[in-house]
C-alpha atoms as a PDB file:
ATOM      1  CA  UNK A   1      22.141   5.249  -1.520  1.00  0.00           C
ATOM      2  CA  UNK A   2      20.021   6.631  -4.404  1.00  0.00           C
ATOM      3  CA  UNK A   3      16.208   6.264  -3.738  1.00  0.00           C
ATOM      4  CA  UNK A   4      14.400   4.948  -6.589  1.00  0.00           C
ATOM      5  CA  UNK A   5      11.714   7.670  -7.479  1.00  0.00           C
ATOM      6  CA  UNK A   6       9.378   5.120  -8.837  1.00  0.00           C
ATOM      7  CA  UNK A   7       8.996   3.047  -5.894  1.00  0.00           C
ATOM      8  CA  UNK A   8       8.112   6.357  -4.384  1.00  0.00           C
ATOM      9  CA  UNK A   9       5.284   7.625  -6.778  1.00  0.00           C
ATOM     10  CA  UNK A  10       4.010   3.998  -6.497  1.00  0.00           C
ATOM     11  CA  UNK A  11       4.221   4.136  -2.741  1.00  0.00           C
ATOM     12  CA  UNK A  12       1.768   7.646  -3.216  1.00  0.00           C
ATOM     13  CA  UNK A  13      -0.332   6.188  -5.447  1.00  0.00           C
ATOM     14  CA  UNK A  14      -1.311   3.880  -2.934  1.00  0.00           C
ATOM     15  CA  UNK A  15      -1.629   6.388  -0.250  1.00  0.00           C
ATOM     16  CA  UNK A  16      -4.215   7.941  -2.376  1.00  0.00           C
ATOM     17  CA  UNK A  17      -6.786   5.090  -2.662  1.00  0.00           C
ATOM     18  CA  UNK A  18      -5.734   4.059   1.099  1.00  0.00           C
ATOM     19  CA  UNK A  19      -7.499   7.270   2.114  1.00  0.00           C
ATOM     20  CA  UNK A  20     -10.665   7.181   0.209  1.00  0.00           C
ATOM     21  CA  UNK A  21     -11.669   3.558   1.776  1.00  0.00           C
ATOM     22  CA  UNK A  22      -9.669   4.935   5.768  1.00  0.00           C
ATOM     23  CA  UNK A  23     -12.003   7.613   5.582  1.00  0.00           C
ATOM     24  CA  UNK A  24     -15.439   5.693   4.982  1.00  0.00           C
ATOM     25  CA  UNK A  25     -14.465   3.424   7.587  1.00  0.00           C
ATOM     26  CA  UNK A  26     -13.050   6.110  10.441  1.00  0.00           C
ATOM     27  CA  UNK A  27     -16.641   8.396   9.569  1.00  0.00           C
ATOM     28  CA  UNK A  28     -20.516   6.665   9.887  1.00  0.00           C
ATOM     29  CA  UNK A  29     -21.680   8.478   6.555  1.00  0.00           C
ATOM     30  CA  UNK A  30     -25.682   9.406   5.908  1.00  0.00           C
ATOM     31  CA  UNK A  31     -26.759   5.503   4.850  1.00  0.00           C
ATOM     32  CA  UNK A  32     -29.650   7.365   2.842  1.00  0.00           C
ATOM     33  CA  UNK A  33     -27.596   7.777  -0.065  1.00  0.00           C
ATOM     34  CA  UNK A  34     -27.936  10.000  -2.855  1.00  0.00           C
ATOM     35  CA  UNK A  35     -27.438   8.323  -6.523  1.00  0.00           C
ATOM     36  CA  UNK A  36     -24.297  10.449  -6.929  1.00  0.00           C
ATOM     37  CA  UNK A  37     -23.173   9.072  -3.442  1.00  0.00           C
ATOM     38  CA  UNK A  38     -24.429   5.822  -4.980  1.00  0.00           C
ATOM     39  CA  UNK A  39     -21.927   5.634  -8.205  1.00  0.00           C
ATOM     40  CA  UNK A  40     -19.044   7.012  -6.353  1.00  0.00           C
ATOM     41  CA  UNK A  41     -19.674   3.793  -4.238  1.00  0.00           C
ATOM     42  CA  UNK A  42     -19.772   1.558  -7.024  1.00  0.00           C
ATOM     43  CA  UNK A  43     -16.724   2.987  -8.731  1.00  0.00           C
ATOM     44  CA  UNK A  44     -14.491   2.495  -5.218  1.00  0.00           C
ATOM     45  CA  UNK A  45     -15.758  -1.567  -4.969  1.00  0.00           C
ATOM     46  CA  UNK A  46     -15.266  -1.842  -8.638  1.00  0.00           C
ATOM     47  CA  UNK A  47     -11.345   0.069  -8.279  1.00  0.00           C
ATOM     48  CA  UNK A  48     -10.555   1.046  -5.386  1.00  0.00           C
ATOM     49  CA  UNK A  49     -11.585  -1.247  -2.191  1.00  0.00           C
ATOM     50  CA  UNK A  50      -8.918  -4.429  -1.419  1.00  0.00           C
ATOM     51  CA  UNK A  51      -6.545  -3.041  -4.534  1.00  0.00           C
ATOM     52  CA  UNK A  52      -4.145  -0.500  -2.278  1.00  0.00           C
ATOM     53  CA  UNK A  53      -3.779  -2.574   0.668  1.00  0.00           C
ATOM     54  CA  UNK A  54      -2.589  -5.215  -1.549  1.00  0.00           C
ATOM     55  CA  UNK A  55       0.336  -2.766  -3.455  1.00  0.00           C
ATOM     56  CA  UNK A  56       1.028  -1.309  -0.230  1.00  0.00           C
ATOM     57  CA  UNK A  57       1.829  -4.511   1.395  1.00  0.00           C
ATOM     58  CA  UNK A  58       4.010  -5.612  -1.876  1.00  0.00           C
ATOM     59  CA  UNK A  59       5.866  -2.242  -1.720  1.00  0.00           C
ATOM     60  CA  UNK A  60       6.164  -3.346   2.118  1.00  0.00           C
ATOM     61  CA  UNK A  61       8.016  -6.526   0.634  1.00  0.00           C
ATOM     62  CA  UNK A  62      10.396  -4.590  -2.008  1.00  0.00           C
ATOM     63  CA  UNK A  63      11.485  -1.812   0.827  1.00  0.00           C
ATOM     64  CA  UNK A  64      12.655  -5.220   3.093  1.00  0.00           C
ATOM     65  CA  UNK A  65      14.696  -7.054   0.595  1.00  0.00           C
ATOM     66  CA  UNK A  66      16.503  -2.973  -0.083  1.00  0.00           C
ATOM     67  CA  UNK A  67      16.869  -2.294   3.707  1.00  0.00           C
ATOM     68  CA  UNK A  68      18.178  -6.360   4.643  1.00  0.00           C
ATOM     69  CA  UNK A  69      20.437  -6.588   1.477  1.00  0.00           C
ATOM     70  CA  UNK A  70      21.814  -3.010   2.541  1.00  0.00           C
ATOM     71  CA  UNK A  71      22.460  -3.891   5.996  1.00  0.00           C
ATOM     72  CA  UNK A  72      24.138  -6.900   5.177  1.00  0.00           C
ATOM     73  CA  UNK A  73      26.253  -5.006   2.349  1.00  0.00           C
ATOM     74  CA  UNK A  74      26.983  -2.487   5.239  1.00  0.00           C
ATOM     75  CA  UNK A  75      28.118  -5.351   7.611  1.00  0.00           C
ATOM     76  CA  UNK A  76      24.974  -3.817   9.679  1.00  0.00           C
ATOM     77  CA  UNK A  77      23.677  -7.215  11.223  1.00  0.00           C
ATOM     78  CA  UNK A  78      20.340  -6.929   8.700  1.00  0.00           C
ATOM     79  CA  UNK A  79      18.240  -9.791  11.084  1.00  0.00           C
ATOM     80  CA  UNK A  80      18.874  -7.737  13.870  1.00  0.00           C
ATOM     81  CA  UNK A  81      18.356  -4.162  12.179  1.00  0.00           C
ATOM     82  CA  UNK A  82      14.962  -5.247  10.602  1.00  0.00           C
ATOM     83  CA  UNK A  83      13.677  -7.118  13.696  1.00  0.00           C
ATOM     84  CA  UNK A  84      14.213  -3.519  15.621  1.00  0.00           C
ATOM     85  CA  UNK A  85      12.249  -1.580  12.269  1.00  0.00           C
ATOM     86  CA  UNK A  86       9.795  -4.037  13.012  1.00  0.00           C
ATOM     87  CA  UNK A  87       9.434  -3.418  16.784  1.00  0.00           C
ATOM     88  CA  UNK A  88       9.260   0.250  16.560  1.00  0.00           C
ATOM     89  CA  UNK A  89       6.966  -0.212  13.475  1.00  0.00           C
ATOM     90  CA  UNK A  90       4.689  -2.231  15.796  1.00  0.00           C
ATOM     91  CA  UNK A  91       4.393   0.443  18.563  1.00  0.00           C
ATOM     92  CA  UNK A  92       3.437   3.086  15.871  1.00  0.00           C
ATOM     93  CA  UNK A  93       0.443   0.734  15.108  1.00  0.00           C
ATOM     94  CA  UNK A  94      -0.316   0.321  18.103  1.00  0.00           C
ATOM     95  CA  UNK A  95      -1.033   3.248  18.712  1.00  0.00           C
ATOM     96  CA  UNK A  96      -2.415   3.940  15.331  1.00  0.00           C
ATOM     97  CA  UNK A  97      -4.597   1.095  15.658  1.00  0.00           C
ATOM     98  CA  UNK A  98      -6.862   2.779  19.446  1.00  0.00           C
ATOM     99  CA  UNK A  99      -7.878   5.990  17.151  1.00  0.00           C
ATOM    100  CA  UNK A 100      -8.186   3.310  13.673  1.00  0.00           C
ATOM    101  CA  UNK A 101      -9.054  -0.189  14.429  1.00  0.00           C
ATOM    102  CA  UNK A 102      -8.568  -2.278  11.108  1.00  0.00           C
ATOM    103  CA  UNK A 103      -5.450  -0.294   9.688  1.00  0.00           C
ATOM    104  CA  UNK A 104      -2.582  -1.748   8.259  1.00  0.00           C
ATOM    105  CA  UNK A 105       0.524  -0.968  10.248  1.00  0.00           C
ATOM    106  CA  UNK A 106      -0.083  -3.096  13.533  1.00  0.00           C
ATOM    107  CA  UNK A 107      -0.687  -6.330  11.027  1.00  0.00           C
ATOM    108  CA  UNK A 108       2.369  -5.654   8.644  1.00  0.00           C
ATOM    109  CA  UNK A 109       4.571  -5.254  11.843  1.00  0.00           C
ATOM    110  CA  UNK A 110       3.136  -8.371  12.659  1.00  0.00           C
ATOM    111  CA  UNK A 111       3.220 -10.423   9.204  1.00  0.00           C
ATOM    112  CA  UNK A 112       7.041  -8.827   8.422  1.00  0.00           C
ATOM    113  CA  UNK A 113       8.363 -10.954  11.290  1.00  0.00           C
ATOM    114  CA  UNK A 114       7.614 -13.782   8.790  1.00  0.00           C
ATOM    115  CA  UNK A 115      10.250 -12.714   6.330  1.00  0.00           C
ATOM    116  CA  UNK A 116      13.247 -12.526   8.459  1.00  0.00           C
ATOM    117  CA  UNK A 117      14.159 -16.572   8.165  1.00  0.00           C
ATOM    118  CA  UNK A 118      13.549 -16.446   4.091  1.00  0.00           C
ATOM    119  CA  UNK A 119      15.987 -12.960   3.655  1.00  0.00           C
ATOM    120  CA  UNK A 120      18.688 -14.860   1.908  1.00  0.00           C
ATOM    121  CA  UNK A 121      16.335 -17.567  -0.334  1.00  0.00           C
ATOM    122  CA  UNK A 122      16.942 -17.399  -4.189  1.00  0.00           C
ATOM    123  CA  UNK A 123      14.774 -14.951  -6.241  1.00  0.00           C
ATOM    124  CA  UNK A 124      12.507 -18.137  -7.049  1.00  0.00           C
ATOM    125  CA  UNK A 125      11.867 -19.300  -3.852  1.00  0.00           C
ATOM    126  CA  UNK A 126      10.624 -15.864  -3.071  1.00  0.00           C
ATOM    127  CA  UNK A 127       7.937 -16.095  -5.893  1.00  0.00           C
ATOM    128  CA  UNK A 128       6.652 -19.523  -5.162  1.00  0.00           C
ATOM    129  CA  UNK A 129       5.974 -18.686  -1.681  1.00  0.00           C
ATOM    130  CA  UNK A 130       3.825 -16.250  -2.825  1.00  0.00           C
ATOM    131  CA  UNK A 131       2.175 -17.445  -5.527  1.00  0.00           C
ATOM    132  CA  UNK A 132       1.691 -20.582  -3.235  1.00  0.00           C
ATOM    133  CA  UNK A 133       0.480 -18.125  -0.284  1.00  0.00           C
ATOM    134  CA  UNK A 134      -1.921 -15.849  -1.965  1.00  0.00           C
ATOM    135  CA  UNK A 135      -3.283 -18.757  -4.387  1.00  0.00           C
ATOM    136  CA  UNK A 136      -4.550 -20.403  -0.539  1.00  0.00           C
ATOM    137  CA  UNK A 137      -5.688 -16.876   0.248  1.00  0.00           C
ATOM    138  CA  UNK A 138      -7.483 -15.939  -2.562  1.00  0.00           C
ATOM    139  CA  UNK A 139      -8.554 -18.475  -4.002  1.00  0.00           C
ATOM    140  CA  UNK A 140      -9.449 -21.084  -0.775  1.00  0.00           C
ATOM    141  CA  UNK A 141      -9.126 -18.977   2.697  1.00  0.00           C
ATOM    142  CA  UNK A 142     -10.292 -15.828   2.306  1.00  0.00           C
ATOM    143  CA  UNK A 143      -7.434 -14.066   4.999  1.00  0.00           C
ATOM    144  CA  UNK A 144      -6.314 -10.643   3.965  1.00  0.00           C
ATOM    145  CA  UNK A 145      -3.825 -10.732   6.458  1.00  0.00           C
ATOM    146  CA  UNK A 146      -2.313 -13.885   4.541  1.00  0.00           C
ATOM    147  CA  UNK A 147      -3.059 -12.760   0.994  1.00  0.00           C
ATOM    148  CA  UNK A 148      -0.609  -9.153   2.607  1.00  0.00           C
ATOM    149  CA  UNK A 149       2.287 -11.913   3.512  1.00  0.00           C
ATOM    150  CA  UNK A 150       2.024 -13.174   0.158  1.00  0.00           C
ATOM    151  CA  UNK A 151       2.606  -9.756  -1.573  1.00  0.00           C
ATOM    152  CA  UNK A 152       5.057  -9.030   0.778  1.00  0.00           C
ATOM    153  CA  UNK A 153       7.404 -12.102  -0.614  1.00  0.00           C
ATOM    154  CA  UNK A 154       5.998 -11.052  -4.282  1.00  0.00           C
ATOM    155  CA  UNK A 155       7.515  -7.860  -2.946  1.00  0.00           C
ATOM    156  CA  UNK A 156      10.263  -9.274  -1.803  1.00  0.00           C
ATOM    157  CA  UNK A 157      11.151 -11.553  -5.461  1.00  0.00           C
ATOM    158  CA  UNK A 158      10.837  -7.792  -7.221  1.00  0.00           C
ATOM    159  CA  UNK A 159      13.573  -6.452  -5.030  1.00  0.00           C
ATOM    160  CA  UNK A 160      15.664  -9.470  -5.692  1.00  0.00           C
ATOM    161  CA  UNK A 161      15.154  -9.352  -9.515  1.00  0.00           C
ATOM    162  CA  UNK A 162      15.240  -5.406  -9.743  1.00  0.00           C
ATOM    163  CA  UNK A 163      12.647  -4.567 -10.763  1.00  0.00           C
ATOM    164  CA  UNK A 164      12.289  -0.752  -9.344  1.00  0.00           C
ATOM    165  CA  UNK A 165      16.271  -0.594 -10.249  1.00  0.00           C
ATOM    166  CA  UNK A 166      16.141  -1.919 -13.834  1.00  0.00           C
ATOM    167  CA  UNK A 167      12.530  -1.597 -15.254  1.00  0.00           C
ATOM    168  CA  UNK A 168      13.708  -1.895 -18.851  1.00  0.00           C
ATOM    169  CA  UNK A 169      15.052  -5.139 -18.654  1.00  0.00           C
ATOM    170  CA  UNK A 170      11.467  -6.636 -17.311  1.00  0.00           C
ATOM    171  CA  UNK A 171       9.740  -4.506 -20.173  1.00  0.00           C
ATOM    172  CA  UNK A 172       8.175  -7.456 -22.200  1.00  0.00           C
ATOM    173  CA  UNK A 173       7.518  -9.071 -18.891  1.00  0.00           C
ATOM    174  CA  UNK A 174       5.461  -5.993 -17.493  1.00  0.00           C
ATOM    175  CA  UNK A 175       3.710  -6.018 -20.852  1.00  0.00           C
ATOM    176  CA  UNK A 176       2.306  -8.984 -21.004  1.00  0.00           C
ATOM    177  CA  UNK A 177       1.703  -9.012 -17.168  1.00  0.00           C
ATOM    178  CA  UNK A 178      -0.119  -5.492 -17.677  1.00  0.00           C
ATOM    179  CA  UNK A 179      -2.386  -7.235 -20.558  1.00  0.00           C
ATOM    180  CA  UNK A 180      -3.133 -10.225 -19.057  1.00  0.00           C
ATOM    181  CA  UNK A 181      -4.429  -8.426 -15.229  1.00  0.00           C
ATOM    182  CA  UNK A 182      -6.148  -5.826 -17.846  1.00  0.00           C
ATOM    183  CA  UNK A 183      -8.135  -8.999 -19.890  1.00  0.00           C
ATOM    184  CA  UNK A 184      -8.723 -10.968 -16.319  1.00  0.00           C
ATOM    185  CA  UNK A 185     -10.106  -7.741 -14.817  1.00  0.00           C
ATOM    186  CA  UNK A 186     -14.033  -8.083 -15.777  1.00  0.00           C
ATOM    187  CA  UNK A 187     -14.240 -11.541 -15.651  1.00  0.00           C
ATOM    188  CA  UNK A 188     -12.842 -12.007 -12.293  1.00  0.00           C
ATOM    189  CA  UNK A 189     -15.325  -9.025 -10.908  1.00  0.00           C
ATOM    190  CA  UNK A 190     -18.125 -10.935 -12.085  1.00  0.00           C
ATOM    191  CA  UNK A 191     -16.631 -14.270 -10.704  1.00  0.00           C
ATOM    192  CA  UNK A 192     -16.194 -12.247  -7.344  1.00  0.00           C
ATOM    193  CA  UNK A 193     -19.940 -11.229  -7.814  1.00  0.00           C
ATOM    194  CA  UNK A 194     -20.912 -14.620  -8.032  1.00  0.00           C
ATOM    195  CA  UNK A 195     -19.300 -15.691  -4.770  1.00  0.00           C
ATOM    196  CA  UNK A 196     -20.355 -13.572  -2.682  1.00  0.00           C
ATOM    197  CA  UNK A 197     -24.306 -13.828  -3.925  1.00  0.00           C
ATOM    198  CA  UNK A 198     -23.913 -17.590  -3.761  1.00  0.00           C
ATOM    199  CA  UNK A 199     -21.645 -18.190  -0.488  1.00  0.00           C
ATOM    200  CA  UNK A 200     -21.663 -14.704   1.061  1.00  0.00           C
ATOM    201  CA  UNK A 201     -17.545 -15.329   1.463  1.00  0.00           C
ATOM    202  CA  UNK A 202     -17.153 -11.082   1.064  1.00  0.00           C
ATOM    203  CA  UNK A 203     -13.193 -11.344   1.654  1.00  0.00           C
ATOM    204  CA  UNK A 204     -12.784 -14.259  -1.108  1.00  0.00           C
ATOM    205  CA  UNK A 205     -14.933 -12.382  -3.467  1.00  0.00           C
ATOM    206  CA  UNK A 206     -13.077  -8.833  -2.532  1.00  0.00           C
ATOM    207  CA  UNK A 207     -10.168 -10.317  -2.868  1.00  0.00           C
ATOM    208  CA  UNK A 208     -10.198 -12.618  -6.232  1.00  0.00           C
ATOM    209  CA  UNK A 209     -11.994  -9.677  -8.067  1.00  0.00           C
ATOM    210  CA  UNK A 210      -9.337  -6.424  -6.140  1.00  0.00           C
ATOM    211  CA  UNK A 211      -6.159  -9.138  -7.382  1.00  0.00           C
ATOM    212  CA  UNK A 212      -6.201  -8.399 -11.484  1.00  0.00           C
ATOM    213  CA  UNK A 213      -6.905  -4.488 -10.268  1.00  0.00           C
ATOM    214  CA  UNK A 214      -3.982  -4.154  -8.176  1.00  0.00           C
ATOM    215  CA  UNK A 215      -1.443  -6.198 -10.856  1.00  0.00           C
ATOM    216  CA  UNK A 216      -3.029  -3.883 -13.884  1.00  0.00           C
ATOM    217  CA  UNK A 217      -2.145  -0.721 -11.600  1.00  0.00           C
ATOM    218  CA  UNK A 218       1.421  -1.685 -10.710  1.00  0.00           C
ATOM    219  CA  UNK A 219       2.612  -2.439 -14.206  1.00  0.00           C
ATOM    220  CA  UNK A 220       0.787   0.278 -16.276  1.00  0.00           C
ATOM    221  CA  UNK A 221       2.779   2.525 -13.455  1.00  0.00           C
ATOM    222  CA  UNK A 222       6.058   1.165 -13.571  1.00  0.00           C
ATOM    223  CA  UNK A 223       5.767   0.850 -17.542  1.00  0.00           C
ATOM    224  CA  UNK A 224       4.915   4.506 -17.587  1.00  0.00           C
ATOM    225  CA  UNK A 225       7.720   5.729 -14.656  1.00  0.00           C
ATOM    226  CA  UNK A 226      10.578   4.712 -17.632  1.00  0.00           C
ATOM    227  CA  UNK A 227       9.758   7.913 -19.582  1.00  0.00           C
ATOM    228  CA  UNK A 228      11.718  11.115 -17.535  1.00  0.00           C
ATOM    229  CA  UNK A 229       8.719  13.450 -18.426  1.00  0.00           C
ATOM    230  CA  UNK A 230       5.906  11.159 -16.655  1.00  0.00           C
ATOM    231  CA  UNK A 231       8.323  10.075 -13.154  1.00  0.00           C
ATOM    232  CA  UNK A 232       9.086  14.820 -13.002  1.00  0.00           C
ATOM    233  CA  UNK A 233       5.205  15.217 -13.969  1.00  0.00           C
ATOM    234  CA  UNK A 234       4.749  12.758 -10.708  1.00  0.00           C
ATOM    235  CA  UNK A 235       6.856  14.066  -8.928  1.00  0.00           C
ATOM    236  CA  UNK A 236       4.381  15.593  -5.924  1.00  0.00           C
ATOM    237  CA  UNK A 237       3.277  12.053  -6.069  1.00  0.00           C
ATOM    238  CA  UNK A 238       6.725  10.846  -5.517  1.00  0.00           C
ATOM    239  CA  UNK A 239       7.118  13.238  -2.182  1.00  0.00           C
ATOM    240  CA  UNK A 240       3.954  11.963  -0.714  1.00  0.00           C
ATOM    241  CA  UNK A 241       5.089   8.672  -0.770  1.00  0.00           C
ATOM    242  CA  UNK A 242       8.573   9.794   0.660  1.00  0.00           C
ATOM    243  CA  UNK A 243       7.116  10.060   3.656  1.00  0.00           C
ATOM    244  CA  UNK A 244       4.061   7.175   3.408  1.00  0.00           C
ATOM    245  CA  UNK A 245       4.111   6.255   7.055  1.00  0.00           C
ATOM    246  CA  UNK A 246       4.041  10.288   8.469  1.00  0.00           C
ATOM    247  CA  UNK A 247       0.863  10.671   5.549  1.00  0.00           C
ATOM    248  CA  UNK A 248      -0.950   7.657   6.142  1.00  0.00           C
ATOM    249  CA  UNK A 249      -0.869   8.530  10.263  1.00  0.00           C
ATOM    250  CA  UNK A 250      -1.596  12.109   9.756  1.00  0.00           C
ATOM    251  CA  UNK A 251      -4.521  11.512   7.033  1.00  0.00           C
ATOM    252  CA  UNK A 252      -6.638   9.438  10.486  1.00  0.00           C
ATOM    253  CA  UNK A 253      -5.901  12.298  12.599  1.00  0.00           C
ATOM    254  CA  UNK A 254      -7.282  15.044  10.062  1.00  0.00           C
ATOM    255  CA  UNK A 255      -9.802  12.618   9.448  1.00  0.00           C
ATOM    256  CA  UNK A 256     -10.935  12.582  13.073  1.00  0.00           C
ATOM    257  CA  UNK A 257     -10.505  15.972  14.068  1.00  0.00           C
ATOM    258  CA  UNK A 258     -12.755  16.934  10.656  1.00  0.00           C
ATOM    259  CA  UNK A 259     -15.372  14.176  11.982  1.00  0.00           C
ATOM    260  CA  UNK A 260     -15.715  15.906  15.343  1.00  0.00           C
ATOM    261  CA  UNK A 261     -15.600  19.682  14.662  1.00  0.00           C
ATOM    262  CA  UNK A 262     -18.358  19.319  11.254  1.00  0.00           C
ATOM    263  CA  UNK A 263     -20.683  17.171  13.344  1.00  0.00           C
ATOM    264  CA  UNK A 264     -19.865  14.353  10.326  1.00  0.00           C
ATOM    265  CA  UNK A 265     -21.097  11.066  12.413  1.00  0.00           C
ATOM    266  CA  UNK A 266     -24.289   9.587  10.304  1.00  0.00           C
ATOM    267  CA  UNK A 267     -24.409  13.108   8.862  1.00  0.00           C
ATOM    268  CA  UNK A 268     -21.859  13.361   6.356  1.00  0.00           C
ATOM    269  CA  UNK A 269     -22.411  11.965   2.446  1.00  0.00           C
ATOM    270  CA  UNK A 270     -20.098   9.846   0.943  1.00  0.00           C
ATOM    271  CA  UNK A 271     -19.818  12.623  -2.011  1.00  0.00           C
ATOM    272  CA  UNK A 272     -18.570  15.278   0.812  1.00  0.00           C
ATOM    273  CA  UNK A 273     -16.010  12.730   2.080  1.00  0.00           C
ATOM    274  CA  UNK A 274     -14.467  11.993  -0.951  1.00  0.00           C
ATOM    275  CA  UNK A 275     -14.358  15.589  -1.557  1.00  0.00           C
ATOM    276  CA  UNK A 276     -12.631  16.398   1.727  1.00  0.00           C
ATOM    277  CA  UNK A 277     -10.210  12.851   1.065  1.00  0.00           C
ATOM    278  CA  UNK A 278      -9.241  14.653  -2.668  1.00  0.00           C
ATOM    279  CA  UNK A 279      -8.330  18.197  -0.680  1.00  0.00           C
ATOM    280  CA  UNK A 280      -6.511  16.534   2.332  1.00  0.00           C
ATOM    281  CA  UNK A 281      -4.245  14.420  -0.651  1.00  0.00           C
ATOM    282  CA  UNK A 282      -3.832  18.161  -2.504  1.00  0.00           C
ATOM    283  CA  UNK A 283      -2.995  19.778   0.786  1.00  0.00           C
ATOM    284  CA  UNK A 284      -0.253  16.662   2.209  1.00  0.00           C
ATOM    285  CA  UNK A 285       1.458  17.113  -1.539  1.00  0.00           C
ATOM    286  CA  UNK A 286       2.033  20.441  -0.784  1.00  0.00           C
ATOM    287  CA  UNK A 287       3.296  20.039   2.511  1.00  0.00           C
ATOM    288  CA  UNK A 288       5.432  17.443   1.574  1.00  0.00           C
ATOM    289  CA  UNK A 289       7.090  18.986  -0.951  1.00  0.00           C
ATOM    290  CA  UNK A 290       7.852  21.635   1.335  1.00  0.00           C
ATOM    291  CA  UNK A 291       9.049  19.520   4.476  1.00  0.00           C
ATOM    292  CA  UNK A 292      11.751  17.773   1.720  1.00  0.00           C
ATOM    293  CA  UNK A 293      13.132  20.318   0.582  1.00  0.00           C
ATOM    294  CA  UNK A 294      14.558  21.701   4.500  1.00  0.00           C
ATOM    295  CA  UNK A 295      14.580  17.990   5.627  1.00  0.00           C
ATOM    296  CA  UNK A 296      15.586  14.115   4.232  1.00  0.00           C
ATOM    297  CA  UNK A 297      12.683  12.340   5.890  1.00  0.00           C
ATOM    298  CA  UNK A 298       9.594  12.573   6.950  1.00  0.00           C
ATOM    299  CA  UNK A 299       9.083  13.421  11.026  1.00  0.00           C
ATOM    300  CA  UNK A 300       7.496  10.135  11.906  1.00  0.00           C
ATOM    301  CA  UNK A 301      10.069   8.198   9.601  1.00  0.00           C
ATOM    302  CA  UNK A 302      12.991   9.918  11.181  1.00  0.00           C
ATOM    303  CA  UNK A 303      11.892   8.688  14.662  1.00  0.00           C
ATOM    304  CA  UNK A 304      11.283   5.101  12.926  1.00  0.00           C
ATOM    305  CA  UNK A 305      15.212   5.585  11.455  1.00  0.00           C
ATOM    306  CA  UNK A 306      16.425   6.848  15.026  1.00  0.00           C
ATOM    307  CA  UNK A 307      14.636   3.438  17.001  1.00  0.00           C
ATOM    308  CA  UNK A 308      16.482   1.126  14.017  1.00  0.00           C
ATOM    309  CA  UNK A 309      19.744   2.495  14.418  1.00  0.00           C
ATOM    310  CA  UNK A 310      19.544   4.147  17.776  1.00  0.00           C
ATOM    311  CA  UNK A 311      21.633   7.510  16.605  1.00  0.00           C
ATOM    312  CA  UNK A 312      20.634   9.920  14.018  1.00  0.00           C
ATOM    313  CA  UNK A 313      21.875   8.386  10.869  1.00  0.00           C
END
């Protein structure tokens, strides 16, 4: 089956803000900050923090309703398929999780257990669970790990509807999307703002203000992936999301090793780190590119493939 390329840039785009928040979390930075250190802080709360999680988990929903709905075309027993992508998924976190407590894999191994029963609902059943899930999230709960299961059936409801396969036809309906998350943007940050001075609820607040961000970025990209030029200009985008899960693993141990041979721990500036994030992107582009054009996958996702299916294809 054809990959769709834009799924793929997406899925790198998100790798890319990932690291910048991984890093600050895996490395105790210098607290006495410097004002350049200062603004780049400001600009990641204002852009970046809570807004990649949230397209990574709703590219985690799209990539279930294309593997189940090819499984089942294939005859492949999809429930039984997915529940073993799930299981091998889950000891990858695991072990992810002892060097990087907090990341995402362990929890969306976890949460994607809660998709299996709803794999043949209609495309609208799909989108009211999650509308229904992350309104309770966001707007009354506060639980990340709930507000990722409701972007994983928002996910889901894009796969269902095409959205990756047949952008043009949802063109007015990205517009208008796009204009509305761009207009709601502001407003919600400084409703977010208000929250958490008021009630101190930091995931609500995170959350409600990170929600418009995340929408704005998914449509402007998809919008913008329909002209040829812009996906072949992304392209090195495209192969770093190709292989998302052998990235994201490899940008914690880089991160790590870095940490321990510089002497980083309460030392480093945030400046430096987001530096060092930019060149470690640069340098997994390059190396991506590279490893796809000798191989299909990436290493880590052919050993996830070869625990799904059990053999080699």
């Amino acid at each position: 089956m054809k990959r769709l390329a834009n799924l793929d840039i997406l899925r790198g785009f998100a790798l890319c803000g990932i690291i910048l928040i991984n890093i600050m979390q895996l490395v105790h930075y210098n607290m006495d900050r410097t004002p350049l250190d200062e603004g780049i802080l400001q600009f990641l709360y204002f852009a970046v923090e809570q807004r990649f999680y949230v397209i990574f988990a709703f590219l985690f929903g799209v990539s279930f309703h294309i593997f189940i709905s090819r499984a089942e075309a294939r005859g492949d027993r999809p429930r039984l398929r997915f529940t073993r992508r799930l299981l091998i998924l889950l000891v990858i976190g695991m072990i992810h999780h002892y060097f990087q407590p907090g990341e995402a894999l362990l929890v969306y191994a976890i949460l994607g257990f809660f998709l299996i029963p709803f794999y043949r609902v209609k495309p609208w059943v799909s989108l009211l669970m999650a509308l229904f899930i992350i309104g309770i999230s966001v707007g009354w709960l506060g639980i990340a790990q709930l507000e990722a299961l409701g972007m994983f059936f928002l996910g889901k409801w894009a796969g269902q509807i095409r959205l990756f396969a047949e952008p043009g036809r949802y063109r007015k309906g990205l517009r208008i999307t796009q204009i509305a998350a761009l207009v709601l943007i502001w407003p919600l940050h400084l409703a977010g703002n208000r929250i958490l001075d008021q009630f101190g609820l930091v995931d609500i607040s995170s959350m409600l203000s990170g929600l418009p961000v995340s929408v704005f970025y998914v449509t402007t990209l998809i919008l913008l992936l329909r002209h040829p030029r812009i996906e072949r200009l992304l392209t090195p985008l495209g192969n770093l999301g190709r292989m998302a899960l052998t990235n994201y693993v490899s940008q914690t141990a880089v991160i790590l090793l870095l940490s321990y041979l510089l002497h980083w721990p309460s030392q480093v500036h945030i400046t430096v780190l987001m530096i060092t994030a930019l060149f470690i992107l640069i340098i997994q582009m390059i190396l991506s590119n590279w490893w796809l054009s000798r191989f299909a996958i990436g290493p880590i996702e052919y050993i996830w493939r070869l625990g799904t299916y059990g053999q080699k294809s």
